[in-house]
C-alpha atoms as a PDB file:
ATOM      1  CA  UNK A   1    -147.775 -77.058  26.990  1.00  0.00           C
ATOM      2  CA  UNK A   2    -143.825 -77.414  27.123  1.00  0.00           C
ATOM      3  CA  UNK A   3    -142.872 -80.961  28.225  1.00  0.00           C
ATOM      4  CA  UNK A   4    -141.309 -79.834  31.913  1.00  0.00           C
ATOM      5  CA  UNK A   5    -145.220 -78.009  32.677  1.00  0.00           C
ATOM      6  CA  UNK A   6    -147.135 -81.817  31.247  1.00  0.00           C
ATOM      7  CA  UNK A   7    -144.284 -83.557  33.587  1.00  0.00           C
ATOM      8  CA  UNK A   8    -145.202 -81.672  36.641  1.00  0.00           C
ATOM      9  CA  UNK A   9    -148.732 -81.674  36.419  1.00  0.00           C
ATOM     10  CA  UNK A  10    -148.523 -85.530  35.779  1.00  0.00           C
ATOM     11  CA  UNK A  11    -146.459 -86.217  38.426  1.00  0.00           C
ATOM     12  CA  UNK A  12    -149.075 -84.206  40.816  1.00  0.00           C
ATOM     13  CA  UNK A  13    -152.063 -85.966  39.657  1.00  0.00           C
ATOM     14  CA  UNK A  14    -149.941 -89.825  39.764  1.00  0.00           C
ATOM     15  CA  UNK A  15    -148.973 -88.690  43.414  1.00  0.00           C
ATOM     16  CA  UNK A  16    -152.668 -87.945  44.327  1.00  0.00           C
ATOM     17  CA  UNK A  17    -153.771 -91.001  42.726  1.00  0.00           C
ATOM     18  CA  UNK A  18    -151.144 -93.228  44.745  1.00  0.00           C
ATOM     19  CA  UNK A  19    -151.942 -91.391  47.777  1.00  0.00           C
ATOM     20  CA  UNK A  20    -148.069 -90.037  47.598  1.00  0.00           C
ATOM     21  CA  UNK A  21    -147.563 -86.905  50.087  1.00  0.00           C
ATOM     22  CA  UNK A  22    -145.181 -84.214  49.447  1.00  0.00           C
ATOM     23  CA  UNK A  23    -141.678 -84.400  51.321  1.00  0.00           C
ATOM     24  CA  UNK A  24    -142.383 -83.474  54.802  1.00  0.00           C
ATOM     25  CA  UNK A  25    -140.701 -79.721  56.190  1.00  0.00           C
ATOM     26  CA  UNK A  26    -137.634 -78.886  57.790  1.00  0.00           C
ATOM     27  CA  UNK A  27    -136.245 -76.361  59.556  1.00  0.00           C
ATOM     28  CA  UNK A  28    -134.597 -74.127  58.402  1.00  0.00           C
ATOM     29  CA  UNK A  29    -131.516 -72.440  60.018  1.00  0.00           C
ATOM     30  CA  UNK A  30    -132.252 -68.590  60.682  1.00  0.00           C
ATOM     31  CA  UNK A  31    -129.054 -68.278  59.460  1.00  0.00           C
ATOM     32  CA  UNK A  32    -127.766 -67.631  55.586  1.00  0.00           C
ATOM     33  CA  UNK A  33    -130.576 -70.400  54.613  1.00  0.00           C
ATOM     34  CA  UNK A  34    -129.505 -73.175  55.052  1.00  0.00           C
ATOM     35  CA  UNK A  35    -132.274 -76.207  55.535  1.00  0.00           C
ATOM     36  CA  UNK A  36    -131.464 -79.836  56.850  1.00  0.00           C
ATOM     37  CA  UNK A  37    -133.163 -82.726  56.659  1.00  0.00           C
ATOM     38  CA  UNK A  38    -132.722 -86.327  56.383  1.00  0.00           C
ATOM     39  CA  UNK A  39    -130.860 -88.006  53.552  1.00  0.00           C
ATOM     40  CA  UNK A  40    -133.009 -90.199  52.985  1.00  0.00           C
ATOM     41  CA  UNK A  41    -136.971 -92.137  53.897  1.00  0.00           C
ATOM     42  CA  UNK A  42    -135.149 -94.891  55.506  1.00  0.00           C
ATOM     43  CA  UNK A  43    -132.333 -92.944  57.201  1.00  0.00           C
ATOM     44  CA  UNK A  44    -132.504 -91.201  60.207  1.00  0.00           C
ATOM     45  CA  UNK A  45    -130.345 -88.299  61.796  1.00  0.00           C
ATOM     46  CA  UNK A  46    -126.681 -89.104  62.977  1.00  0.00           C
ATOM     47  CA  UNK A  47    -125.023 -86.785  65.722  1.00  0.00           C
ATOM     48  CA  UNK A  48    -124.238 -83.657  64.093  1.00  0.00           C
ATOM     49  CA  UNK A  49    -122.736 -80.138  64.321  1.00  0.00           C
ATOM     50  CA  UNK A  50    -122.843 -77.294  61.484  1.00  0.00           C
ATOM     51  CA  UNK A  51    -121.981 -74.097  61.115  1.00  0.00           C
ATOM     52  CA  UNK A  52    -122.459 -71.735  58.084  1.00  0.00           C
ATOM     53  CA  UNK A  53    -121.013 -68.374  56.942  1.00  0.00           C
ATOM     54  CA  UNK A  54    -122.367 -66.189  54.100  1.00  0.00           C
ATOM     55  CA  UNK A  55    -120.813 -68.750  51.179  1.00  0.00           C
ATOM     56  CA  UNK A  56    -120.966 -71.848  52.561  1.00  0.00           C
ATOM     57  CA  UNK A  57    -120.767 -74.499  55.496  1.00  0.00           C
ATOM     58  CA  UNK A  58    -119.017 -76.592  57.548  1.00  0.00           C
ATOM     59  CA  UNK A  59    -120.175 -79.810  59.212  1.00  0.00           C
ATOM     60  CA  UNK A  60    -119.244 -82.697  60.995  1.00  0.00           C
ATOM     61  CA  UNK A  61    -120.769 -85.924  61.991  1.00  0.00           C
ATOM     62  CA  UNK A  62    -120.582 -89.750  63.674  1.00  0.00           C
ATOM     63  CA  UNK A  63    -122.183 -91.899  61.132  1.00  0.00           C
ATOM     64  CA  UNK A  64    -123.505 -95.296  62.666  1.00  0.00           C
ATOM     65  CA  UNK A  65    -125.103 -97.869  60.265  1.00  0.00           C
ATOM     66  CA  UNK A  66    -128.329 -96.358  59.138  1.00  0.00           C
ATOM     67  CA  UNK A  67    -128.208 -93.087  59.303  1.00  0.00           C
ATOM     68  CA  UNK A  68    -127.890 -89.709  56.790  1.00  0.00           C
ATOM     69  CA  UNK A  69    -128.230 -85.962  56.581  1.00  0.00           C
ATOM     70  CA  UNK A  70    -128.753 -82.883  54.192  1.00  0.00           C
ATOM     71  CA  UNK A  71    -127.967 -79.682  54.262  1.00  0.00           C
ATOM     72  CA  UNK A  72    -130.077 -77.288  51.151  1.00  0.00           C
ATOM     73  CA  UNK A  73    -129.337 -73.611  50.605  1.00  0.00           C
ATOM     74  CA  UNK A  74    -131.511 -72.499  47.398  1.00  0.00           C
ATOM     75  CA  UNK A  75    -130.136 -69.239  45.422  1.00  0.00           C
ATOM     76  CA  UNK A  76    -129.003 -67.744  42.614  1.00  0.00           C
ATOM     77  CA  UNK A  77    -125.332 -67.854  41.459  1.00  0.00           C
ATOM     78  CA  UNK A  78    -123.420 -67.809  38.660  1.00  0.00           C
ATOM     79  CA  UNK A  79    -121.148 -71.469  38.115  1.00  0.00           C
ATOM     80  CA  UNK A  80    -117.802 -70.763  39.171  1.00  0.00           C
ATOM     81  CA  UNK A  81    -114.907 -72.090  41.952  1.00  0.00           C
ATOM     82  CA  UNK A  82    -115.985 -73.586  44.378  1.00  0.00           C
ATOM     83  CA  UNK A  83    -114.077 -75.282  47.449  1.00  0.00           C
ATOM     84  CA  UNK A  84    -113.778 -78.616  48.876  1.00  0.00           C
ATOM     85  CA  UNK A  85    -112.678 -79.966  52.090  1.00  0.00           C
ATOM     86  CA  UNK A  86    -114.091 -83.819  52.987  1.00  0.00           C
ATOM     87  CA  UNK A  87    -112.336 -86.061  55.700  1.00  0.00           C
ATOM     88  CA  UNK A  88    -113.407 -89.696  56.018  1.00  0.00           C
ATOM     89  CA  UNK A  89    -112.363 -92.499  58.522  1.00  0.00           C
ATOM     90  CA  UNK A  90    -114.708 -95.469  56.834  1.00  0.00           C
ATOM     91  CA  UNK A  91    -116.445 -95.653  53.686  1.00  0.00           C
ATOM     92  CA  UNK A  92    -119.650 -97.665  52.550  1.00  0.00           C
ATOM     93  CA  UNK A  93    -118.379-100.717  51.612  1.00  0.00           C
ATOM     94  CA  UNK A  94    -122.184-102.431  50.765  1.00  0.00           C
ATOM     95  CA  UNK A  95    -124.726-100.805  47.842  1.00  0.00           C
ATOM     96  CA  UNK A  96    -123.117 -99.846  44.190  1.00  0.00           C
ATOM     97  CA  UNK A  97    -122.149 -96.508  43.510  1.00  0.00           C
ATOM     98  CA  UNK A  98    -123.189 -97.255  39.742  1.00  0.00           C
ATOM     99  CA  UNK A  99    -127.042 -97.931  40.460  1.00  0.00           C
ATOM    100  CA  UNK A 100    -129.640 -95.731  41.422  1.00  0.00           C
ATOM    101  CA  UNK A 101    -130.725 -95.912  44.505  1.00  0.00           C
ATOM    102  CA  UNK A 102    -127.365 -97.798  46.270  1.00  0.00           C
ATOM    103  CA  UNK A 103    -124.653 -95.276  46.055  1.00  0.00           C
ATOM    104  CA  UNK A 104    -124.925 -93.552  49.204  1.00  0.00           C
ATOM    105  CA  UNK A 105    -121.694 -91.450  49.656  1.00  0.00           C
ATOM    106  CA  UNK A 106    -120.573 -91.071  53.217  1.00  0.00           C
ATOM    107  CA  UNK A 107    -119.789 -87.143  51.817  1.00  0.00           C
ATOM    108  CA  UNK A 108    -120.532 -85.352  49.015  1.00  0.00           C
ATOM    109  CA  UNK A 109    -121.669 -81.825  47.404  1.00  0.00           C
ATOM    110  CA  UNK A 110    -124.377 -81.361  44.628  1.00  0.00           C
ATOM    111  CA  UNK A 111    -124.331 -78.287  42.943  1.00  0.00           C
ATOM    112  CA  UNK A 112    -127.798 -77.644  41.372  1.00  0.00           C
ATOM    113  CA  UNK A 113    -128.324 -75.622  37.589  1.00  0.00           C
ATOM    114  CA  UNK A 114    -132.277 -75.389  38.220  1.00  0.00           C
ATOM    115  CA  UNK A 115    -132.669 -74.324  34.894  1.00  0.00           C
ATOM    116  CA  UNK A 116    -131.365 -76.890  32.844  1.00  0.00           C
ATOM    117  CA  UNK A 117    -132.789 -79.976  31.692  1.00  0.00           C
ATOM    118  CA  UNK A 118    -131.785 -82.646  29.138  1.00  0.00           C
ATOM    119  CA  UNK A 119    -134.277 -83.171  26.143  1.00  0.00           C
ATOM    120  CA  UNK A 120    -135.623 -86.906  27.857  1.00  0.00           C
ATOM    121  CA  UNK A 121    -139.015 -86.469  26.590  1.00  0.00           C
ATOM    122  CA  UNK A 122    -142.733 -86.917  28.363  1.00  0.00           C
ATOM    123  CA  UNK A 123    -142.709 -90.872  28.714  1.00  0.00           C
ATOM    124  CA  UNK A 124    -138.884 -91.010  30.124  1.00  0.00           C
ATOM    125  CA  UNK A 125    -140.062 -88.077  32.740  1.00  0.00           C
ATOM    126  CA  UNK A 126    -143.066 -90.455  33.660  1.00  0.00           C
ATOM    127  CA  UNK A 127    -140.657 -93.338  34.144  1.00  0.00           C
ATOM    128  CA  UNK A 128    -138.142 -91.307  36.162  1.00  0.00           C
ATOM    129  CA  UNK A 129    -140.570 -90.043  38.369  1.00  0.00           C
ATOM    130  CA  UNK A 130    -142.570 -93.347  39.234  1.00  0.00           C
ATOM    131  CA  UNK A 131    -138.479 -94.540  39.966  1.00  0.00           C
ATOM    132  CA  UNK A 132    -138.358 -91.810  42.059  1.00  0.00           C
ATOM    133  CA  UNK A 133    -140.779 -92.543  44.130  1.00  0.00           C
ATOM    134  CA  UNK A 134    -139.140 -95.327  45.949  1.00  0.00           C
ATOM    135  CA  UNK A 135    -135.621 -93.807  45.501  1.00  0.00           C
ATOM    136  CA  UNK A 136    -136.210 -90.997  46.661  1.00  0.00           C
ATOM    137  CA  UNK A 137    -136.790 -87.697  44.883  1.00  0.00           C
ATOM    138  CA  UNK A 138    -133.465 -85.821  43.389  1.00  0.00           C
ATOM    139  CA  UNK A 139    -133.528 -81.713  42.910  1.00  0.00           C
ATOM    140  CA  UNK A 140    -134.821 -80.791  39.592  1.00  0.00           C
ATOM    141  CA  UNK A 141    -132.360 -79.911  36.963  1.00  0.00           C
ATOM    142  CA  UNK A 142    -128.690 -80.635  35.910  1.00  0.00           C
ATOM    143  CA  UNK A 143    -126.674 -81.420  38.805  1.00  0.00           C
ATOM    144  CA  UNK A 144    -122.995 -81.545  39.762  1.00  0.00           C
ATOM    145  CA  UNK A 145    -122.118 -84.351  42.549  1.00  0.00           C
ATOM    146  CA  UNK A 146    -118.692 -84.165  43.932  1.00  0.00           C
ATOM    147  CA  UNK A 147    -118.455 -87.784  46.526  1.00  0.00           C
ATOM    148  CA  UNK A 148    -115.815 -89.242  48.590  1.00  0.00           C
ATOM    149  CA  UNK A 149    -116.186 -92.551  46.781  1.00  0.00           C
ATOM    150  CA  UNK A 150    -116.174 -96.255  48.218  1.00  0.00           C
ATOM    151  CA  UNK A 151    -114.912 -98.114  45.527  1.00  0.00           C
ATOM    152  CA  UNK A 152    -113.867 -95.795  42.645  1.00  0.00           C
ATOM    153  CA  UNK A 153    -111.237 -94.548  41.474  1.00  0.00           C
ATOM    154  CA  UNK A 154    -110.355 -90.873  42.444  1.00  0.00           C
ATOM    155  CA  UNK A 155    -111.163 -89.093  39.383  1.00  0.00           C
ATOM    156  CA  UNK A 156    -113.913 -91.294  37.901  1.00  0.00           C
ATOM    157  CA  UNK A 157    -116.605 -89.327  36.151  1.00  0.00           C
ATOM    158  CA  UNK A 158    -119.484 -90.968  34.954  1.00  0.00           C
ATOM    159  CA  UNK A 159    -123.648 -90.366  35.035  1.00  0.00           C
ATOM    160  CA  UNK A 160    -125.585 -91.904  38.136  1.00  0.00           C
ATOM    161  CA  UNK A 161    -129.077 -90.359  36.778  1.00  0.00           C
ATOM    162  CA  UNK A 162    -129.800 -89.135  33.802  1.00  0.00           C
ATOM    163  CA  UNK A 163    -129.328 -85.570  34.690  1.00  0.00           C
ATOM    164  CA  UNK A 164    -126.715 -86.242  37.685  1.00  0.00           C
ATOM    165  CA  UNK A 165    -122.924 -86.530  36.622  1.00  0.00           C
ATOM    166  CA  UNK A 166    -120.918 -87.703  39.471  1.00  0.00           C
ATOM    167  CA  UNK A 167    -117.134 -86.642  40.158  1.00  0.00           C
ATOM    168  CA  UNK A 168    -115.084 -89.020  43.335  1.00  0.00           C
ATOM    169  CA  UNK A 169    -112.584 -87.017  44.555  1.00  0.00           C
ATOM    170  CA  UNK A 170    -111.368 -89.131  47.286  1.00  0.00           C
ATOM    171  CA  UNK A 171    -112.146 -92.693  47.847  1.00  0.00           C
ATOM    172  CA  UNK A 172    -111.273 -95.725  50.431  1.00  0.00           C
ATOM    173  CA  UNK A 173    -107.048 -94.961  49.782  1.00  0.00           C
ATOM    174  CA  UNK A 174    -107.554 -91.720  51.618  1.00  0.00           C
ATOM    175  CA  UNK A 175    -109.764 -92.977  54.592  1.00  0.00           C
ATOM    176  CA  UNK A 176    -108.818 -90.866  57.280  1.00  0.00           C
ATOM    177  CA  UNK A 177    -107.015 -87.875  55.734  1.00  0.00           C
ATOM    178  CA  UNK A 178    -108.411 -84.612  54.866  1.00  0.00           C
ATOM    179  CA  UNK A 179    -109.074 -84.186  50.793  1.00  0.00           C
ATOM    180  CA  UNK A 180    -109.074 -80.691  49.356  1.00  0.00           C
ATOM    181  CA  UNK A 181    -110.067 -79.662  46.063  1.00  0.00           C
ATOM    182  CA  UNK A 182    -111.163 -76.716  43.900  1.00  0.00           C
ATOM    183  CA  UNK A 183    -113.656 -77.454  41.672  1.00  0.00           C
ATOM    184  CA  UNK A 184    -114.432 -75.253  38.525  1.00  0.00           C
ATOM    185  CA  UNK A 185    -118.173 -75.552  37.920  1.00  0.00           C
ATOM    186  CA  UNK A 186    -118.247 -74.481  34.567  1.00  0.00           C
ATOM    187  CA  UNK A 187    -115.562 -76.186  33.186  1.00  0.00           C
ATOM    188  CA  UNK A 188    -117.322 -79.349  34.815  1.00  0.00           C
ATOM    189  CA  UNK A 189    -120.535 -78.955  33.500  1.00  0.00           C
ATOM    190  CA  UNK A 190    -118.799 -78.312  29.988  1.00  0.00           C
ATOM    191  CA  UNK A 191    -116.934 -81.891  30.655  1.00  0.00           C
ATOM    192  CA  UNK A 192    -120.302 -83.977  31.472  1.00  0.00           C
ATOM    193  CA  UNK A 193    -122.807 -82.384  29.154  1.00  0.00           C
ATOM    194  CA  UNK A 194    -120.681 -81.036  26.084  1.00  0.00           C
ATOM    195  CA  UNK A 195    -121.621 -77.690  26.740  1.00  0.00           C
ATOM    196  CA  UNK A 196    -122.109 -74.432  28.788  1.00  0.00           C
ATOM    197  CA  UNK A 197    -125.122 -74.134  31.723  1.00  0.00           C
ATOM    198  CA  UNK A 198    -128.161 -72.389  30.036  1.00  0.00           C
ATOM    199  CA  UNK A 199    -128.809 -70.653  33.622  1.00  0.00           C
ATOM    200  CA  UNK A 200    -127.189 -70.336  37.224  1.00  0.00           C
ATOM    201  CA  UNK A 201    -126.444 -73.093  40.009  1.00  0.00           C
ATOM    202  CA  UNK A 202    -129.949 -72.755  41.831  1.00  0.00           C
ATOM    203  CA  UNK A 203    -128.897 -75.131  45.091  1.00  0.00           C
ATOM    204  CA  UNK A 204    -126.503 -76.464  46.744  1.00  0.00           C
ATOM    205  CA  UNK A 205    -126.939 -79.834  48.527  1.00  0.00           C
ATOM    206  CA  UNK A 206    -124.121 -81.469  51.225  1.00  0.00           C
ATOM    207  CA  UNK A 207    -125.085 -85.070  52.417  1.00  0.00           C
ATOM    208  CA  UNK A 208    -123.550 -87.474  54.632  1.00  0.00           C
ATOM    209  CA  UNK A 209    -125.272 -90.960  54.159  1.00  0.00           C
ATOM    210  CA  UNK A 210    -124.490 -94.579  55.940  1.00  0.00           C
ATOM    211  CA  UNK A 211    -126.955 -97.230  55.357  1.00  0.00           C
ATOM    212  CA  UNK A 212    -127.987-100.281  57.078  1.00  0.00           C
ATOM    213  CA  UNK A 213    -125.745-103.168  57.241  1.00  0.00           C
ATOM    214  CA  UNK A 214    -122.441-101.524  57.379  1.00  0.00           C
ATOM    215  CA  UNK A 215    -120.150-102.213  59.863  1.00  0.00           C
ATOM    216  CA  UNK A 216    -119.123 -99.327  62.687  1.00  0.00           C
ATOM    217  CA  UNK A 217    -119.640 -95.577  62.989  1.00  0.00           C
ATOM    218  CA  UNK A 218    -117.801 -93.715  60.080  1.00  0.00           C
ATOM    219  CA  UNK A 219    -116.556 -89.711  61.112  1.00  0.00           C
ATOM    220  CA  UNK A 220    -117.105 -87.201  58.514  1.00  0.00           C
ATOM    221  CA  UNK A 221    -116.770 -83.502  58.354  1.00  0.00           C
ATOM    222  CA  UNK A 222    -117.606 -81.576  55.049  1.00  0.00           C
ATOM    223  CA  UNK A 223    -116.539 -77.833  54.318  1.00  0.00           C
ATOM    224  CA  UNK A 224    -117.872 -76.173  50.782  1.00  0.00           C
ATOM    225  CA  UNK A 225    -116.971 -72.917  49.589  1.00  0.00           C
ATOM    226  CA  UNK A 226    -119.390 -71.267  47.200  1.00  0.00           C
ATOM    227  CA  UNK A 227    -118.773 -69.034  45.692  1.00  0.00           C
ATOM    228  CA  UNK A 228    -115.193 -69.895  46.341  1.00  0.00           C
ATOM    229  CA  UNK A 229    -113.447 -66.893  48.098  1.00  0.00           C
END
């Protein structure tokens, strides 16, 4: 039995054992696919507005202390260009952007490459799941996570999970402005894992997340592009 198929159906029988339900369902927009849901177990929805087209979507949102969002579309695409737009008035200044389960971005993008996985082994998959389960769980696979940073330096690149490279592209210097970039996916991938995708990007993810304790409402709008016209 490969090691992915052993990690799944120990995960299902730990989740029964603990009593662990599976993430409850949300709505999905009749529109081009795209789901949203809350960013998190202990955040709940901000005021919100999206709208979508046939490669991407557009959103914008008040952020007060304690509150997140998500927006999923699942597919099939091949990595390629894909464009950015983020604008942010206040960043998270509590949490740390280098530990699991603190960095909460007030934007960012996840690209998803469903069928890739790092070699971590059965016992490292057990560990990473029981972590999960009061982190909250992350897509499955390799993923790409472009953030608006709140104490980085634009440009830092560095591995949040084990299977999650994170890219800030804007950071507390550009509160307020609009950032812009185009993103190559494969030449990213290539940078953080030494090598080319195995398979497509299966999901994109765009979340907005403010946790308790900060101070004010931050504004946020987030456009992606993919595939990048």
């Amino acid at each position: 039995m490969p090691d992915r198929m052993r990690v799944a159906v120990l995960s299902l029988a730990c989740a029964a054992l603990l009593g662990v339900s599976a993430p409850a369902a949300r709505a999905a927009d009749a529109k081009w696919g795209w789901v949203e849901g809350s960013a998190g177990r202990w955040l709940s929805l901000p005021e919100r507005r999206a709208g979508y087209t046939d490669n991407g979507i557009s959103v914008e949102l008040a952020l007060p202390p304690g509150t997140g969002v998500a927006y999923e579309r699942d597919g099939r695409w091949k990595p390629s260009g894909a464009s950015l737009a983020f604008a942010v008035d206040n960043v998270n200044f509590s949490g740390n952007e280098y530990r699991r389960g603190e960095a909460y971005f007030p934007a960012s993008a996840t690209f998803v490459f469903g069928k890739d996985f790092l070699s971590l082994g059965i016992r490292k998959r057990i560990r990473i799941f029981f972590r999960e389960l009061w982190d909250g769980f992350r897509p499955s696979g390799i993923r790409l996570t472009y953030a608006w940073g709140n104490h980085l330096p634009v440009g830092s690149m560095y591995r949040l999970w084990e299977e999650e490279t994170v890219f800030i592209v804007a950071g507390p210097e550009e509160a307020g402005k609009r950032v812009t970039n185009s993103r190559d996916l494969l030449e990213d991938f290539r940078a953080a894992y030494d090598r080319a995708p195995k398979g497509p990007v299966t999901e994109v993810l765009v979340q907005a997340e403010r946790p308790r304790g900060e101070k004010g409402t931050a504004h946020t709008s987030i456009t992606v592009r993919f595939p990048e016209e």
